[in-house]
C-alpha atoms as a PDB file:
ATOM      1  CA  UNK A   1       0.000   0.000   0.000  1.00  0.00           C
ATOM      2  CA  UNK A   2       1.508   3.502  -0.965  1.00  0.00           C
ATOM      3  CA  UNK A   3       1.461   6.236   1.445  1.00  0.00           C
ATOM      4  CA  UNK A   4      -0.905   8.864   1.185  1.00  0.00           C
ATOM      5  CA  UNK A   5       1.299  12.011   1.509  1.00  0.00           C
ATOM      6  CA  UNK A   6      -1.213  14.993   1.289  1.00  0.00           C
ATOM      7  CA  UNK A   7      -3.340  12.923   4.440  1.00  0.00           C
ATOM      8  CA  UNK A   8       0.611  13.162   6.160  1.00  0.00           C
ATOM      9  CA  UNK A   9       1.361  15.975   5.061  1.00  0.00           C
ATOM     10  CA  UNK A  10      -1.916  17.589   6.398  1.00  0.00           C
ATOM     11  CA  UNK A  11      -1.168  15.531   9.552  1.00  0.00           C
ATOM     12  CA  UNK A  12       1.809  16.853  10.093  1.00  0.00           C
ATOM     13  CA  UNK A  13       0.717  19.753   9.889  1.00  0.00           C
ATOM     14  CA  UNK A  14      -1.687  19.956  11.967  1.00  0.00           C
ATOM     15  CA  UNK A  15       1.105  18.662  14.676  1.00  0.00           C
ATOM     16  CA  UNK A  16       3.266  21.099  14.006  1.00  0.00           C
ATOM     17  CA  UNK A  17       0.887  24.133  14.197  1.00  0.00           C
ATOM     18  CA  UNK A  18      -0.125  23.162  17.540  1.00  0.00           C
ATOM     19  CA  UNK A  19       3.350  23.322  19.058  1.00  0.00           C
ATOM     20  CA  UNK A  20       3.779  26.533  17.280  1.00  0.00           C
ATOM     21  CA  UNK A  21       0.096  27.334  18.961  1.00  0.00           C
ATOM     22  CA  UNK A  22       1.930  26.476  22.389  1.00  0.00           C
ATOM     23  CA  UNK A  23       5.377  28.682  22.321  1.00  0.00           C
ATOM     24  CA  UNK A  24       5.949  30.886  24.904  1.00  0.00           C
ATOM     25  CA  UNK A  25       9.309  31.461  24.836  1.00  0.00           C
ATOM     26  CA  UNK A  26      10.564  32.329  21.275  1.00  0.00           C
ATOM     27  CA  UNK A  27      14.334  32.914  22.132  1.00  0.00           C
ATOM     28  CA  UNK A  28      14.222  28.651  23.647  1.00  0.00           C
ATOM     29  CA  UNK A  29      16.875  26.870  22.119  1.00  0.00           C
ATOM     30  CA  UNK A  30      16.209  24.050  19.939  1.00  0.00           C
ATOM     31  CA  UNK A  31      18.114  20.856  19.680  1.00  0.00           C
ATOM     32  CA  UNK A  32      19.988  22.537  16.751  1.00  0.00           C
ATOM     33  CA  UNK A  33      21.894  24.137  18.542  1.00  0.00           C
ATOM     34  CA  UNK A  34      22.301  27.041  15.964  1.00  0.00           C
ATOM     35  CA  UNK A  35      18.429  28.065  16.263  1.00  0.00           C
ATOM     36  CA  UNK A  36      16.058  29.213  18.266  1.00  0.00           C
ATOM     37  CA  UNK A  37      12.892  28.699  18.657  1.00  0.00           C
ATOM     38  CA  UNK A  38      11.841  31.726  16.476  1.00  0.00           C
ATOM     39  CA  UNK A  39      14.885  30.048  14.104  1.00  0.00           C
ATOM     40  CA  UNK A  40      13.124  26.747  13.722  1.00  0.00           C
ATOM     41  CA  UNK A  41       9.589  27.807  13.244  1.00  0.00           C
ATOM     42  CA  UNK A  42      10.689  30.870  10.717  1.00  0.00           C
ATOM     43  CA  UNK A  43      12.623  28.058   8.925  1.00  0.00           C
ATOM     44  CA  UNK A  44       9.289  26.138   8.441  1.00  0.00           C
ATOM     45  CA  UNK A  45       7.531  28.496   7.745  1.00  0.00           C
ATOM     46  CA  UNK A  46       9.778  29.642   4.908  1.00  0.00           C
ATOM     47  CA  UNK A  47       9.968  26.183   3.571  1.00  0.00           C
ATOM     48  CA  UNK A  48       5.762  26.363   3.296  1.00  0.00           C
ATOM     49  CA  UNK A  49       5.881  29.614   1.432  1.00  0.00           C
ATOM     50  CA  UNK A  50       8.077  28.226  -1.352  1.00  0.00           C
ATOM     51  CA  UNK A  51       5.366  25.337  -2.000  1.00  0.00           C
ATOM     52  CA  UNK A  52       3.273  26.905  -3.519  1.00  0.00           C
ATOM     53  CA  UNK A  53       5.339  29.114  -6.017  1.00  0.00           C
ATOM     54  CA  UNK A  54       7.478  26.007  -6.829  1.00  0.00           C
ATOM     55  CA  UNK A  55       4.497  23.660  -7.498  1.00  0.00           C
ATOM     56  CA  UNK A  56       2.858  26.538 -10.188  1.00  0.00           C
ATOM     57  CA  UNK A  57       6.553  25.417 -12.445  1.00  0.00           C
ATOM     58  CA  UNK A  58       8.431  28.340 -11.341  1.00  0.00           C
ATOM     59  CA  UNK A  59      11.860  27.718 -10.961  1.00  0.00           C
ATOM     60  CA  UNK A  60      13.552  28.868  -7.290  1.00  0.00           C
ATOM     61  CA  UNK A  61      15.191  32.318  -8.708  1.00  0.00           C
ATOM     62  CA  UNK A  62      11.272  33.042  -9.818  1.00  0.00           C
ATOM     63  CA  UNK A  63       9.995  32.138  -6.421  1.00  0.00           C
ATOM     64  CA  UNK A  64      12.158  33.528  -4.325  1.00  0.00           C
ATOM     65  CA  UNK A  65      11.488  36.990  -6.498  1.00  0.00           C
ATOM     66  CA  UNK A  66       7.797  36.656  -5.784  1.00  0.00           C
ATOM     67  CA  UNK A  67       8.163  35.899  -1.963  1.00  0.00           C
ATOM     68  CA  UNK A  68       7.564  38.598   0.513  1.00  0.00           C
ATOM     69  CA  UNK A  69       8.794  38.818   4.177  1.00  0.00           C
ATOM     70  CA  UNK A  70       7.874  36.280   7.031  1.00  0.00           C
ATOM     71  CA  UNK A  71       5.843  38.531   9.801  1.00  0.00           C
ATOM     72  CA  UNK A  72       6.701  39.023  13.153  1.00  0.00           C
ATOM     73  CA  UNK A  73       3.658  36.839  14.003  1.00  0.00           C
ATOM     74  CA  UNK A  74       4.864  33.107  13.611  1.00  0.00           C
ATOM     75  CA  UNK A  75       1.180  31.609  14.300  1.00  0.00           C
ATOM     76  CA  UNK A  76      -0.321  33.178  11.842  1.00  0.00           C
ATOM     77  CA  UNK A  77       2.210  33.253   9.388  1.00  0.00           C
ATOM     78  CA  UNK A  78       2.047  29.321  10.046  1.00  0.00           C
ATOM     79  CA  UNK A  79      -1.755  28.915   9.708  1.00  0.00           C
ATOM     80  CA  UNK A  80      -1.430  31.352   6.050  1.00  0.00           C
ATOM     81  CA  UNK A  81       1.537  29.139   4.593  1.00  0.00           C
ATOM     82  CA  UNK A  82       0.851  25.909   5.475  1.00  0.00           C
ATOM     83  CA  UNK A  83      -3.006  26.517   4.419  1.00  0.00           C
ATOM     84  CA  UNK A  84      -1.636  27.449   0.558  1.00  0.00           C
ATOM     85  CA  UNK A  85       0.784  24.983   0.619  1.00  0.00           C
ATOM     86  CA  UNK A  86      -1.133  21.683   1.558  1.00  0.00           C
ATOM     87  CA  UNK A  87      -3.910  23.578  -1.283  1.00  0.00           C
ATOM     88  CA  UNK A  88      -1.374  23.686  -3.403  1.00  0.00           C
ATOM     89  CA  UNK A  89      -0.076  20.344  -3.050  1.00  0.00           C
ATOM     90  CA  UNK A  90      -3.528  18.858  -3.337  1.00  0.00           C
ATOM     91  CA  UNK A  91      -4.174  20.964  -7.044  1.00  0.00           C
ATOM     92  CA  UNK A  92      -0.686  19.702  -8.382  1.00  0.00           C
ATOM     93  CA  UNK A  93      -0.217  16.163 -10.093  1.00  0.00           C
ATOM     94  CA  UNK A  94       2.747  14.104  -8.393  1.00  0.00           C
ATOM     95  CA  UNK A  95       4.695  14.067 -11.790  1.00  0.00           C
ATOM     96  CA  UNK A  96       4.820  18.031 -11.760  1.00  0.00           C
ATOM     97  CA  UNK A  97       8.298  19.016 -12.036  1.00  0.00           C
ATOM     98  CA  UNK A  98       9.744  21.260  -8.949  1.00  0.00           C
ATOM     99  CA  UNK A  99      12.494  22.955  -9.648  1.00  0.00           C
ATOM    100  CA  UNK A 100      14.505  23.331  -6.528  1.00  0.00           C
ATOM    101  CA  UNK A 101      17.580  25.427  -6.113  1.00  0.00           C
ATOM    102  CA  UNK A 102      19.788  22.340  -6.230  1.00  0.00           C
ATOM    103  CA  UNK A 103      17.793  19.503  -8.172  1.00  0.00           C
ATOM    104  CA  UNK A 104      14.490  19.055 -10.188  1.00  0.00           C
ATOM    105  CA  UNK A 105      12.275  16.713  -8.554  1.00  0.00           C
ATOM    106  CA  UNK A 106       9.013  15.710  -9.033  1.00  0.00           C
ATOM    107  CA  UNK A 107       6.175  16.633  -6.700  1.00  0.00           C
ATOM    108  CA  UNK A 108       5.392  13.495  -5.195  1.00  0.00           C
ATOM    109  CA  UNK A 109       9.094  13.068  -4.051  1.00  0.00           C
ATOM    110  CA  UNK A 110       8.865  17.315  -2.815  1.00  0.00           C
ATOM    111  CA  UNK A 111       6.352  16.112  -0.917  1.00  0.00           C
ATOM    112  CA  UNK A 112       7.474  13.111   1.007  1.00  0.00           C
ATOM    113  CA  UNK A 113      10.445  15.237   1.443  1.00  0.00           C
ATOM    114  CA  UNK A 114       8.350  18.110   3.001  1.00  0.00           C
ATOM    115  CA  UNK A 115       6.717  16.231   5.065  1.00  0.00           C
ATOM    116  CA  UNK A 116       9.546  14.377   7.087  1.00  0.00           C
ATOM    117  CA  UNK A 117      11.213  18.264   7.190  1.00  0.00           C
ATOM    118  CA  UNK A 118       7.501  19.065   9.154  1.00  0.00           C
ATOM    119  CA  UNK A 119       7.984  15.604  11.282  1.00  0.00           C
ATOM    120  CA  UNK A 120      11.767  16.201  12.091  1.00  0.00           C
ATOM    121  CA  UNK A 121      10.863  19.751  13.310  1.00  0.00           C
ATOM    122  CA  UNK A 122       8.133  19.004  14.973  1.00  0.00           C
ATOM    123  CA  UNK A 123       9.987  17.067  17.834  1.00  0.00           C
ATOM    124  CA  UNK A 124      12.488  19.822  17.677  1.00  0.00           C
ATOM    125  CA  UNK A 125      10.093  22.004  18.552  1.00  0.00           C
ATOM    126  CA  UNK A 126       8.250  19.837  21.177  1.00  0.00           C
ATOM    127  CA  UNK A 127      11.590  19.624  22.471  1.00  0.00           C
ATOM    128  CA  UNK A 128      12.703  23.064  22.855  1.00  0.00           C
ATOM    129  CA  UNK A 129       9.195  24.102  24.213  1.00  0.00           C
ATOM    130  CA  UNK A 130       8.761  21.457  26.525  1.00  0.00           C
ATOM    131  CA  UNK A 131       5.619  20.315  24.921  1.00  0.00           C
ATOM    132  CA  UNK A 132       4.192  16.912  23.663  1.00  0.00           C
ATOM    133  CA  UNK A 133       6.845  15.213  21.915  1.00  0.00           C
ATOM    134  CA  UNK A 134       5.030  11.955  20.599  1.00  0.00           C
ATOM    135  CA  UNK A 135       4.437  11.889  17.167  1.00  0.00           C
ATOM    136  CA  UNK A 136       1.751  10.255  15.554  1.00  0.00           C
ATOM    137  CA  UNK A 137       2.528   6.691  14.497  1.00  0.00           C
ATOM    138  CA  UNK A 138       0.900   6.836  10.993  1.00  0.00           C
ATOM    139  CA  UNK A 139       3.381   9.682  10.586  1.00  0.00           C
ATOM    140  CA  UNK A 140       6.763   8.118  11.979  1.00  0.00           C
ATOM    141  CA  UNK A 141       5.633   4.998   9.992  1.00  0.00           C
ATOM    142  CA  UNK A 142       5.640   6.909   6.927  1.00  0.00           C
ATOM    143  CA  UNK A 143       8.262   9.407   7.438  1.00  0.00           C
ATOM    144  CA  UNK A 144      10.378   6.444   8.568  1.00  0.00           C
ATOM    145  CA  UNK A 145       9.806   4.544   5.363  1.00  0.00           C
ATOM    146  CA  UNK A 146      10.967   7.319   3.474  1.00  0.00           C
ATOM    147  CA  UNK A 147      14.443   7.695   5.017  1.00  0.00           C
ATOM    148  CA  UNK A 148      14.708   4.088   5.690  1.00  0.00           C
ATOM    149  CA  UNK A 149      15.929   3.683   2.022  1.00  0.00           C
ATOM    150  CA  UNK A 150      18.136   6.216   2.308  1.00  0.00           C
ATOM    151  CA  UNK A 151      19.805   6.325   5.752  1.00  0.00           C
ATOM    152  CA  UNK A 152      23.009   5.383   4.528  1.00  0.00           C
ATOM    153  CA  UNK A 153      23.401   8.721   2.966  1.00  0.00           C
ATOM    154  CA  UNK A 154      21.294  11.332   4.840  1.00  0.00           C
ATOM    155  CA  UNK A 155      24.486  12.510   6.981  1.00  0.00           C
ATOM    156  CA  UNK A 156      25.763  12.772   3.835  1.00  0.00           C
ATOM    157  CA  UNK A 157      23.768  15.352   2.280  1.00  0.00           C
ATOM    158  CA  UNK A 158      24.081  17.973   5.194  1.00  0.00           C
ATOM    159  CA  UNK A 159      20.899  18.522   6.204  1.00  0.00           C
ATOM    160  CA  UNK A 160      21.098  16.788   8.990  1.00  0.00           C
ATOM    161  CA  UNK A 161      23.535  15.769  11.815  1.00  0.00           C
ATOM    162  CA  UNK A 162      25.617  12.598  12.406  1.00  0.00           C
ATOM    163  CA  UNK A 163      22.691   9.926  13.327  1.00  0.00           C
ATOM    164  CA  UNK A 164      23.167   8.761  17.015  1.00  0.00           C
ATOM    165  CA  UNK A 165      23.574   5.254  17.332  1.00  0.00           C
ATOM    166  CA  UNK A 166      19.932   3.536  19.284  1.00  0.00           C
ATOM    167  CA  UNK A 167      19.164   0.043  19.597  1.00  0.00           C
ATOM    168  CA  UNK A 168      17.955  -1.735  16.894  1.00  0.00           C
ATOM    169  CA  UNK A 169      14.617  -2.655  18.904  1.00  0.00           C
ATOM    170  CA  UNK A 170      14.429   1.535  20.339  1.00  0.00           C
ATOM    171  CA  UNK A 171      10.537   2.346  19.085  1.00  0.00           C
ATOM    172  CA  UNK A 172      10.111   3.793  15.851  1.00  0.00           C
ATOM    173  CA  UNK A 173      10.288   7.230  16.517  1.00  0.00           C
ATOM    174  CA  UNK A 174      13.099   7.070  18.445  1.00  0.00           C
ATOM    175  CA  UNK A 175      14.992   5.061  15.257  1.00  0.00           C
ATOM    176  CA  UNK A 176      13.830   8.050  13.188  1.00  0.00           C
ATOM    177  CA  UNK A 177      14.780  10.904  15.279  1.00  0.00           C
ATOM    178  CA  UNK A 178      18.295   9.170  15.608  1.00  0.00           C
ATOM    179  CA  UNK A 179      18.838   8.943  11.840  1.00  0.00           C
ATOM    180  CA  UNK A 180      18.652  12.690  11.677  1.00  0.00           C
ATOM    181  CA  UNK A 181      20.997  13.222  14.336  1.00  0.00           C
ATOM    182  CA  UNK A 182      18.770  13.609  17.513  1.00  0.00           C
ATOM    183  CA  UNK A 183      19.236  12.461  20.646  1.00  0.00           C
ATOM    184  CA  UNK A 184      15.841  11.628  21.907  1.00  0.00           C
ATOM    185  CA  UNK A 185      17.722  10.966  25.713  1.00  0.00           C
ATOM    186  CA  UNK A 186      19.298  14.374  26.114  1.00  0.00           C
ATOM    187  CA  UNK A 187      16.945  16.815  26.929  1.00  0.00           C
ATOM    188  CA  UNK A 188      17.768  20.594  25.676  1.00  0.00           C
END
């Protein structure tokens, strides 16, 4: 059975939003240690705002012209992205080209990819805020059967840190986290 990434996607979402939802503290650090809390959720929400541009064909130097600023209020700028984007991700075929600033990929691939990005964060942001930090298991399952595949060379692409050696019988989520280099028993 394939995954249905727009249901994920909206899942994740939905998770997402309602850490942002429970932030009090926006200078918290995260588990990257370069961010803050304001950091990570300005990040997300700047990867939402490109969705929608990038799904229309435009290439990144076109979307990145059309973009304007991130406002000072993160909710909200949250709720308005991620609204287009998951609209625009349900409008666009899965064989639509996305032109990316580094690659062409198509859509269905953009989106598994966006959706882990929203997973990953999400426990970052649990994390840093102190909040709920389960994940839903439809999510991990599917997020986790993305990387799976390609855990061998995540590290190597950047975006991510070392992974931190877990059992192999650690839950699911706690596998996952660890591929992308977090430490689920260190608390920030």
């Amino acid at each position: 059975m394939s995954t249905d990434w727009i249901t994920m996607q909206t899942l994740a979402v939905a998770e997402f939003g309602r850490r942002v939802a429970a932030v009090t503290d926006w200078d918290a650090p995260t588990p990257d240690s370069e961010w803050t809390t304001r950091d990570l959720v300005a990040h997300v929400v700047d990867e939402q705002r490109w969705i929608p541009k990038l799904l229309t064909g435009c290439d990144h130097a076109q979307a990145a012209a059309d973009l304007e600023p991130i406002g000072d209020d993160l909710l909200a700028e949250w709720e308005r992205h991620s609204s287009a984007a998951i609209e625009a991700w349900q409008r666009a075929p899965k064989d639509t080209p996305v032109h990316l600033s580094t690659d062409v990929v198509q859509a269905g691939e953009y989106l598994a990819e966006q959706t882990s990005d929203i997973t990953i964060h999400t426990w970052d942001l649990a994390r840093a805020t102190g909040s709920d930090e389960h994940l839903p298991d439809e999510l991990v399952d599917a997020v986790w059967t993305h990387f799976e595949p390609q855990i061998q060379s995540l590290a190597a692409t950047g975006l991510y840190a070392a992974p931190v050696q877990v059992d192999d019988d650690a839950p699911l989520q706690v596998r996952l986290l660890a591929v992308t280099g977090r430490d689920t028993r260190v608390s920030a």
